[in-house]
C-alpha atoms as a PDB file:
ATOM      1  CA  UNK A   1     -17.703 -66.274  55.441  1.00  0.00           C
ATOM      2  CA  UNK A   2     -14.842 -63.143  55.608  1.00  0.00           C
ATOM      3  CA  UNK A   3     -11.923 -64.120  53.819  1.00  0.00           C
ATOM      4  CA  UNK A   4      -8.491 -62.491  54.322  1.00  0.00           C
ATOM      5  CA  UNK A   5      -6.724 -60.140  52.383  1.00  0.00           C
ATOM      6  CA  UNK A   6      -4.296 -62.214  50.687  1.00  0.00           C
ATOM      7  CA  UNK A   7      -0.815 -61.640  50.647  1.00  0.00           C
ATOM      8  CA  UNK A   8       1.097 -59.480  48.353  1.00  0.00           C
ATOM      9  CA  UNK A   9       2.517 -61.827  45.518  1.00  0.00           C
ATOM     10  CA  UNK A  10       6.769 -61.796  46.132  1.00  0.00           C
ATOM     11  CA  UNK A  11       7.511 -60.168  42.926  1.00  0.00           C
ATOM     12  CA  UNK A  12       4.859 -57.173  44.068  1.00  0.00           C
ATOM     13  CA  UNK A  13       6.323 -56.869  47.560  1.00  0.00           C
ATOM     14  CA  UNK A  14       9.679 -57.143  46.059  1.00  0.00           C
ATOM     15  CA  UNK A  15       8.917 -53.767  44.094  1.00  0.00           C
ATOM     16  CA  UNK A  16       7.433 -52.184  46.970  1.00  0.00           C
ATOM     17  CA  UNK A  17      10.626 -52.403  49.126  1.00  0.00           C
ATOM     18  CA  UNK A  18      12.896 -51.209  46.184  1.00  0.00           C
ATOM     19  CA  UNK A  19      10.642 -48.235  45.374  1.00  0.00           C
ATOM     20  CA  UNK A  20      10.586 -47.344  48.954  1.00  0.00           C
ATOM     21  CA  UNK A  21      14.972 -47.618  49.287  1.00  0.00           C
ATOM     22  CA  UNK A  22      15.237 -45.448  46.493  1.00  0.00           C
ATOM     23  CA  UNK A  23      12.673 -42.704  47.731  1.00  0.00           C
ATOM     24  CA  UNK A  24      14.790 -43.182  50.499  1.00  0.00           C
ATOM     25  CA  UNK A  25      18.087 -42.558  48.668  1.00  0.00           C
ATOM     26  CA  UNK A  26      16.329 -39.160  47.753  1.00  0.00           C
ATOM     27  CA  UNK A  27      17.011 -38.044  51.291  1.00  0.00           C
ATOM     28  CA  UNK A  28      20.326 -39.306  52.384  1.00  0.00           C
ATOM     29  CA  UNK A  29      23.387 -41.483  51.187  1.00  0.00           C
ATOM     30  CA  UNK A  30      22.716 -45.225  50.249  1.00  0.00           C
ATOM     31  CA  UNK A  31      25.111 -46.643  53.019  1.00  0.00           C
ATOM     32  CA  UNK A  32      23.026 -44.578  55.888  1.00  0.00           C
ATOM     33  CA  UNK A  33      19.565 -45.975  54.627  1.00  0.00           C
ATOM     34  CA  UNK A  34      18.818 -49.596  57.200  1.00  0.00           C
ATOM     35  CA  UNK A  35      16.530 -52.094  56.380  1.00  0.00           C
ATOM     36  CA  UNK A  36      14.918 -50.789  59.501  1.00  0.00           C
ATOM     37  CA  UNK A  37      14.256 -47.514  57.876  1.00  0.00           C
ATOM     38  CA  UNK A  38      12.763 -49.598  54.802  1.00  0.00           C
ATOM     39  CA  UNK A  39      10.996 -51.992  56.575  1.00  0.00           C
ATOM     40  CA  UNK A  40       9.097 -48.941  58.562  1.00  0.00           C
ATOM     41  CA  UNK A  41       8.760 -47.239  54.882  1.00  0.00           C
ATOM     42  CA  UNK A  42       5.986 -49.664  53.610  1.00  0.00           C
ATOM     43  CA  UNK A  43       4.999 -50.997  57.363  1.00  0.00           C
ATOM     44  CA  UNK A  44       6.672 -54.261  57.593  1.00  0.00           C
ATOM     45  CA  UNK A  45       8.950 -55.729  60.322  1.00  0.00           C
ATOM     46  CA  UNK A  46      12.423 -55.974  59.744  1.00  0.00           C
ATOM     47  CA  UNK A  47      12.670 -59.778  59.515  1.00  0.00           C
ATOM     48  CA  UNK A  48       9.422 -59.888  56.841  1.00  0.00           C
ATOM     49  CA  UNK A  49      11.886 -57.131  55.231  1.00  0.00           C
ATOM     50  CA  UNK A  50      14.634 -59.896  54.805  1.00  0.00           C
ATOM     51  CA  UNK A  51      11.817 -62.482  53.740  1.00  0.00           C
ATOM     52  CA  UNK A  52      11.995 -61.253  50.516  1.00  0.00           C
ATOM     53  CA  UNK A  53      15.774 -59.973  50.772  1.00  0.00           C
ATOM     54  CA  UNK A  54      18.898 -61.877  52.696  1.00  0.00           C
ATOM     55  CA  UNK A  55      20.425 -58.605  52.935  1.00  0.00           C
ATOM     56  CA  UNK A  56      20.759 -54.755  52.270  1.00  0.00           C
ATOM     57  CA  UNK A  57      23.329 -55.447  49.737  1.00  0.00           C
ATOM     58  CA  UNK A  58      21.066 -57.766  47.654  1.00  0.00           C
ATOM     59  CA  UNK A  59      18.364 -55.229  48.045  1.00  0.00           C
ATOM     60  CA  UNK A  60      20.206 -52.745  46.457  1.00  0.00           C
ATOM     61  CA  UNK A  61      21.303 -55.150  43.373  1.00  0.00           C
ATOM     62  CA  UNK A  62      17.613 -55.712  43.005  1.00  0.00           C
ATOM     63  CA  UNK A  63      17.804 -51.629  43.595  1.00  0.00           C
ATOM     64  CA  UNK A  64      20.007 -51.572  40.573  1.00  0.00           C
ATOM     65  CA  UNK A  65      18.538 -54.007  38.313  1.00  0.00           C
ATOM     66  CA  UNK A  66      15.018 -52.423  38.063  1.00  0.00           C
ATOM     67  CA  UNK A  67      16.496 -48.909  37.243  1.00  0.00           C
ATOM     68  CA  UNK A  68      18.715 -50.550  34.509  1.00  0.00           C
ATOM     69  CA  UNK A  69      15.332 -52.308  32.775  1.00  0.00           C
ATOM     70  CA  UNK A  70      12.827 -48.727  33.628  1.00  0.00           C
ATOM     71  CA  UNK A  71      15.838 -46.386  32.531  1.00  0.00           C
ATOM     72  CA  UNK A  72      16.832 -48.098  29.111  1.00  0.00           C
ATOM     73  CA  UNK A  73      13.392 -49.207  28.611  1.00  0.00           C
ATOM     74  CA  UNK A  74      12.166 -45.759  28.673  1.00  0.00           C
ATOM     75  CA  UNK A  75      15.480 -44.671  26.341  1.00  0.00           C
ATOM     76  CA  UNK A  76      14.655 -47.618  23.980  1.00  0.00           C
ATOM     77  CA  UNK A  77      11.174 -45.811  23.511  1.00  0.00           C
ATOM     78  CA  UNK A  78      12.053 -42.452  23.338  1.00  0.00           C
ATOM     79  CA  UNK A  79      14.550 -43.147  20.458  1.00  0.00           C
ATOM     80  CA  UNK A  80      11.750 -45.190  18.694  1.00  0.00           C
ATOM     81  CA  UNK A  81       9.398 -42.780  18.669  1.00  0.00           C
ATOM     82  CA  UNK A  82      10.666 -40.552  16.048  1.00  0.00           C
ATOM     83  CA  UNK A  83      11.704 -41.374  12.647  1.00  0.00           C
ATOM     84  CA  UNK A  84      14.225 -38.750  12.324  1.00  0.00           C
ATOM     85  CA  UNK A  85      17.407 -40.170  14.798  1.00  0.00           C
ATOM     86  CA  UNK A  86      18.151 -36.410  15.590  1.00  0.00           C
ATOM     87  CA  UNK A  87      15.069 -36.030  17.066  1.00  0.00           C
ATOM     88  CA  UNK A  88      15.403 -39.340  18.299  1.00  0.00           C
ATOM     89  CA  UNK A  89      18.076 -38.215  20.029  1.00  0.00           C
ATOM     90  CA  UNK A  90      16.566 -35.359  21.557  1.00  0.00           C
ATOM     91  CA  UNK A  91      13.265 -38.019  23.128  1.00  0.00           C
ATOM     92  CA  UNK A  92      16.199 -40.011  25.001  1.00  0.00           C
ATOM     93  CA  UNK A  93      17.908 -36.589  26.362  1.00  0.00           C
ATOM     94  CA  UNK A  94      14.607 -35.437  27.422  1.00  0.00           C
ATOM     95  CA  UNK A  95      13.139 -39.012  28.262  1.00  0.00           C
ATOM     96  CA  UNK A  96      16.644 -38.931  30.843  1.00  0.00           C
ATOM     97  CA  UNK A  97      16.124 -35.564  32.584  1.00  0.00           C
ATOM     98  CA  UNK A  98      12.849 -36.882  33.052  1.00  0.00           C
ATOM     99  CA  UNK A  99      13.845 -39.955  34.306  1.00  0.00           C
ATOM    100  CA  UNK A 100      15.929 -38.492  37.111  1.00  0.00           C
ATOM    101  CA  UNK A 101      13.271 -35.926  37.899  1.00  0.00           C
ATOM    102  CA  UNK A 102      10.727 -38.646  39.052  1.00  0.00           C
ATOM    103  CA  UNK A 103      13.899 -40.448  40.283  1.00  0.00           C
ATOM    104  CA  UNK A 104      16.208 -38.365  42.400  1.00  0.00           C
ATOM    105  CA  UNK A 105      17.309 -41.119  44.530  1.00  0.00           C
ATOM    106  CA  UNK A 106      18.385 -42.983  41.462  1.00  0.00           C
ATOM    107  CA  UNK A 107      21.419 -40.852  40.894  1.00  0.00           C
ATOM    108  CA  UNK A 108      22.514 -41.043  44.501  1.00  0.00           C
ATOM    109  CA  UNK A 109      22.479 -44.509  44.018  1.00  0.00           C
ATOM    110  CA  UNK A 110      24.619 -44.881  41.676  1.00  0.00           C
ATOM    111  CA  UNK A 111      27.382 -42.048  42.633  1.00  0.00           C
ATOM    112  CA  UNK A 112      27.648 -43.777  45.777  1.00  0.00           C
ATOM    113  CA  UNK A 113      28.427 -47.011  44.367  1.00  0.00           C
ATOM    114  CA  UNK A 114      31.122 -45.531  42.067  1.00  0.00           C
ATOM    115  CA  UNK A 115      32.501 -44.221  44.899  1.00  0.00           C
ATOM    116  CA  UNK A 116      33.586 -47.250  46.161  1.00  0.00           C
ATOM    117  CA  UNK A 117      37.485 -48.731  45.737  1.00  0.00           C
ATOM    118  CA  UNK A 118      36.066 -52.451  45.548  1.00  0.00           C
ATOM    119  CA  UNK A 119      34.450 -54.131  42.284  1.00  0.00           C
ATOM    120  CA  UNK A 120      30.948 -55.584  43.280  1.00  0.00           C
ATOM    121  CA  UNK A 121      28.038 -57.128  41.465  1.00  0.00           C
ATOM    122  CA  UNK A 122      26.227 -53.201  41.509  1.00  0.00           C
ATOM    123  CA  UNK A 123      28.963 -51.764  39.767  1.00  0.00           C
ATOM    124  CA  UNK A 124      28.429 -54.412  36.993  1.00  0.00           C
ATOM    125  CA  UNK A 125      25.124 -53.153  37.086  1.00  0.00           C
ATOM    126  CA  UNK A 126      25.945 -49.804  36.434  1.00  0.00           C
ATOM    127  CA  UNK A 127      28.449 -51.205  33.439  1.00  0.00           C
ATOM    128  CA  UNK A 128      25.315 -53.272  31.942  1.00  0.00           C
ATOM    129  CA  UNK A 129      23.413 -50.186  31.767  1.00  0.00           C
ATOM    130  CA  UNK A 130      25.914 -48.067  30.910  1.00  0.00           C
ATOM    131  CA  UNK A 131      27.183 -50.253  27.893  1.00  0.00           C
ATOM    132  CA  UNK A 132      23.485 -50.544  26.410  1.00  0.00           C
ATOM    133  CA  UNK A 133      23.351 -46.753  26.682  1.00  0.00           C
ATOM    134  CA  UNK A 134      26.055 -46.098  24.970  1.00  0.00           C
ATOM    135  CA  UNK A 135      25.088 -48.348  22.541  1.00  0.00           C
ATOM    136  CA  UNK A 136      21.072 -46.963  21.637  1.00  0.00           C
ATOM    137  CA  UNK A 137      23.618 -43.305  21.467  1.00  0.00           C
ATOM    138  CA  UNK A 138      26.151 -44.528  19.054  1.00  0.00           C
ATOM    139  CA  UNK A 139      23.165 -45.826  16.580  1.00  0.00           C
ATOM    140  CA  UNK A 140      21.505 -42.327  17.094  1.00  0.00           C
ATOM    141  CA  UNK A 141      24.747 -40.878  16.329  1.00  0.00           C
ATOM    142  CA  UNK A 142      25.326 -42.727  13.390  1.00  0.00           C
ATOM    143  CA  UNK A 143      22.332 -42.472  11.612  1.00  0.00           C
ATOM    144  CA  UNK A 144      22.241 -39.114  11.976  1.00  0.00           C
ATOM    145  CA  UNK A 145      25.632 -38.563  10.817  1.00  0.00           C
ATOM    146  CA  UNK A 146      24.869 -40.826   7.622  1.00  0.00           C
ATOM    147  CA  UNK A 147      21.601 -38.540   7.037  1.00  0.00           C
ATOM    148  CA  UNK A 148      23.097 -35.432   6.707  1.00  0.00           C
ATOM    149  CA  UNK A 149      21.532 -34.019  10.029  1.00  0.00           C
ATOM    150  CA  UNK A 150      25.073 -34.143  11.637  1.00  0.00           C
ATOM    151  CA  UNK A 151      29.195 -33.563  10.428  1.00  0.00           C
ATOM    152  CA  UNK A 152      29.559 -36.922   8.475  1.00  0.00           C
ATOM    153  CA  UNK A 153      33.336 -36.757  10.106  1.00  0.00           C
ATOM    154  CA  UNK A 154      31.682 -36.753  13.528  1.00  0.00           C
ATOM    155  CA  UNK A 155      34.092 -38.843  16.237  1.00  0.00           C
ATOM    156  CA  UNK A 156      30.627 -40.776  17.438  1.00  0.00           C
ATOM    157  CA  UNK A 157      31.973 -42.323  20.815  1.00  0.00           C
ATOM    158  CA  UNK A 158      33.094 -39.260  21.830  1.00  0.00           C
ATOM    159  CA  UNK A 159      29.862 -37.289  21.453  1.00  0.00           C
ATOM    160  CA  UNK A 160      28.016 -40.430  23.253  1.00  0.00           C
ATOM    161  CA  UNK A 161      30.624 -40.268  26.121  1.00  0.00           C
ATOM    162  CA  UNK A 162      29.686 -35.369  26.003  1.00  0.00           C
ATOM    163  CA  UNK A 163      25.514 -36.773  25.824  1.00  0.00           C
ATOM    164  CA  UNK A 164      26.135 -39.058  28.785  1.00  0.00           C
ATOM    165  CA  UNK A 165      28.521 -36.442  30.815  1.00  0.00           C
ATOM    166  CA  UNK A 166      26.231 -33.410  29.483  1.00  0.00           C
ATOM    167  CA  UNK A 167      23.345 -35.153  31.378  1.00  0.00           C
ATOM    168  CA  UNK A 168      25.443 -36.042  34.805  1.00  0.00           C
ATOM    169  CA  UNK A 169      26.492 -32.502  34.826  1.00  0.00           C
ATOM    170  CA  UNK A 170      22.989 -31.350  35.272  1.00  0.00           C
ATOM    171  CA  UNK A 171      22.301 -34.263  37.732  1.00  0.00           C
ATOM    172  CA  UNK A 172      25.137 -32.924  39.767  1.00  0.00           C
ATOM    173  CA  UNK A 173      23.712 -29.341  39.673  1.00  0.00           C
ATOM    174  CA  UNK A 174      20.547 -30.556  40.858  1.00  0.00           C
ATOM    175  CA  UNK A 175      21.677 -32.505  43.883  1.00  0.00           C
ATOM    176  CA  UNK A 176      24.262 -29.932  44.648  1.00  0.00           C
ATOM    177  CA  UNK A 177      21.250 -27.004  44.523  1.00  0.00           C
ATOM    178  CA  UNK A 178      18.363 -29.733  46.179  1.00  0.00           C
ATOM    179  CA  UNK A 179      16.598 -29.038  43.795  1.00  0.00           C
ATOM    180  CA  UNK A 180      15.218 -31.263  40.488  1.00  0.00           C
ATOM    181  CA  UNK A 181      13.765 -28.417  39.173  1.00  0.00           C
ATOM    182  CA  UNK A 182      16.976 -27.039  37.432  1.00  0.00           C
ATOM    183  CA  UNK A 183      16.960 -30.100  35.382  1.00  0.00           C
ATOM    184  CA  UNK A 184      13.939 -29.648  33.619  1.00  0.00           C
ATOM    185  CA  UNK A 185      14.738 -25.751  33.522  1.00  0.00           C
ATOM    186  CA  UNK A 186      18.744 -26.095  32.410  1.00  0.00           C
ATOM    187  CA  UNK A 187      18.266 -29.267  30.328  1.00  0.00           C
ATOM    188  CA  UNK A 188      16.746 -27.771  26.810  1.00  0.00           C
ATOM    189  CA  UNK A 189      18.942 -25.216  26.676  1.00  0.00           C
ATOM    190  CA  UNK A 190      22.410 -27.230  27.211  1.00  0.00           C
ATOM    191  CA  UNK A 191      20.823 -29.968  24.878  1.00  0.00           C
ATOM    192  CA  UNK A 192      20.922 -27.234  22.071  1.00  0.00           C
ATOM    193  CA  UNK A 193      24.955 -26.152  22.663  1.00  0.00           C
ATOM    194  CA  UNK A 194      25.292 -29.815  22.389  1.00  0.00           C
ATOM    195  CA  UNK A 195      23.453 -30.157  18.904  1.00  0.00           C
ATOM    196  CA  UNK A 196      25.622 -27.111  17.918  1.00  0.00           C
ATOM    197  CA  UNK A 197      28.557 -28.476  18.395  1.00  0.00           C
ATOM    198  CA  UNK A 198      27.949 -32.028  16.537  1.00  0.00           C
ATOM    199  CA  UNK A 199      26.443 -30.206  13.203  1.00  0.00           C
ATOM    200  CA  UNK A 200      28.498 -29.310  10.313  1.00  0.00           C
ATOM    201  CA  UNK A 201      31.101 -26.077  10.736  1.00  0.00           C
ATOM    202  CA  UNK A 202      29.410 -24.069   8.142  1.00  0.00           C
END
């Protein structure tokens, strides 16, 4: 007897509306993406759209939420696969650019949501992944500093706060020219000025 194909468990169709927003956001700003334009993205009606979300705003939380857990999940791994934090340091620049690459509308995202006057739940978002960030840098930093590798008077929050503006800089660049590419391209070479200016004055 033909059986039929059972549904897609919540959690999966969940992550197959948020993946298709955010290739979305990779074409135009946040606020001009509907739930119509999702809900035609992975062939769904509208209202099975808002069976799994009550509304656009808690689709982009949901949005935000799985690029805080990817993003410092993928940092997390990239500083942890080297035992030498400098080059530690270097996997979580690189594991970044790379992040955004495969992510454009990630970026969009988030600008867009700074951009707005009010506080909201996504903006704590962005905080949440923003503090643990910083956090993964200013161990890096640290470690580094107390090995030798780095000035041992080195102001460590303010070289987490260049690493974080170094790499939204180049995000910029890359939206401004519509093109990823010049992330991958720029990114080694800025990296290096960075390291430069962090060692020891000879």
């Amino acid at each position: 007897m033909a059986t039929s194909t059972p549904r897609l468990a919540t959690a999966s169709r969940q992550a197959e509306i948020v993946a298709a927003a955010l290739r979305l956001a990779q074409e135009r700003s946040p606020a001009l993406v509907t739930t119509t334009d999702i809900a035609q993205a992975i062939g769904v009606t509208q209202g099975a759209l808002f069976k799994h979300f009550e509304s656009k705003e808690a689709l982009w939380l949901a949005a935000m939420e799985w690029v805080r857990e990817q993003l410092l999940q993928k940092l997390q791994a990239a500083a942890a696969s080297s035992p030498q934090p400098l080059q530690g340091l270097r996997k979580v620049f690189e594991a970044h650019v790379d992040f955004v690459s495969q992510h454009p509308g990630v970026p969009r995202l988030i600008f867009h949501e700074l951009q707005q006057p009010a506080d909201s739940p996504l903006k704590e978002g962005v905080r949440s992944l923003m503090k643990g960030y910083r956090q993964l840098l200013l161990g890096l930093l640290k470690q580094a500093a107390q090995a030798g590798q780095l000035d041992p008077e080195l102001d460590a929050p303010a070289a987490a706060t260049l690493f974080v503006g170094i790499v939204q800089g180049l995000v910029m660049q890359s939206m401004l020219s519509g093109h990823t590419s010049t992330l991958r391209t720029e990114a080694p070479r800025v990296f290096e000025l960075y390291l430069r200016s962090l060692r020891t004055p000879s």
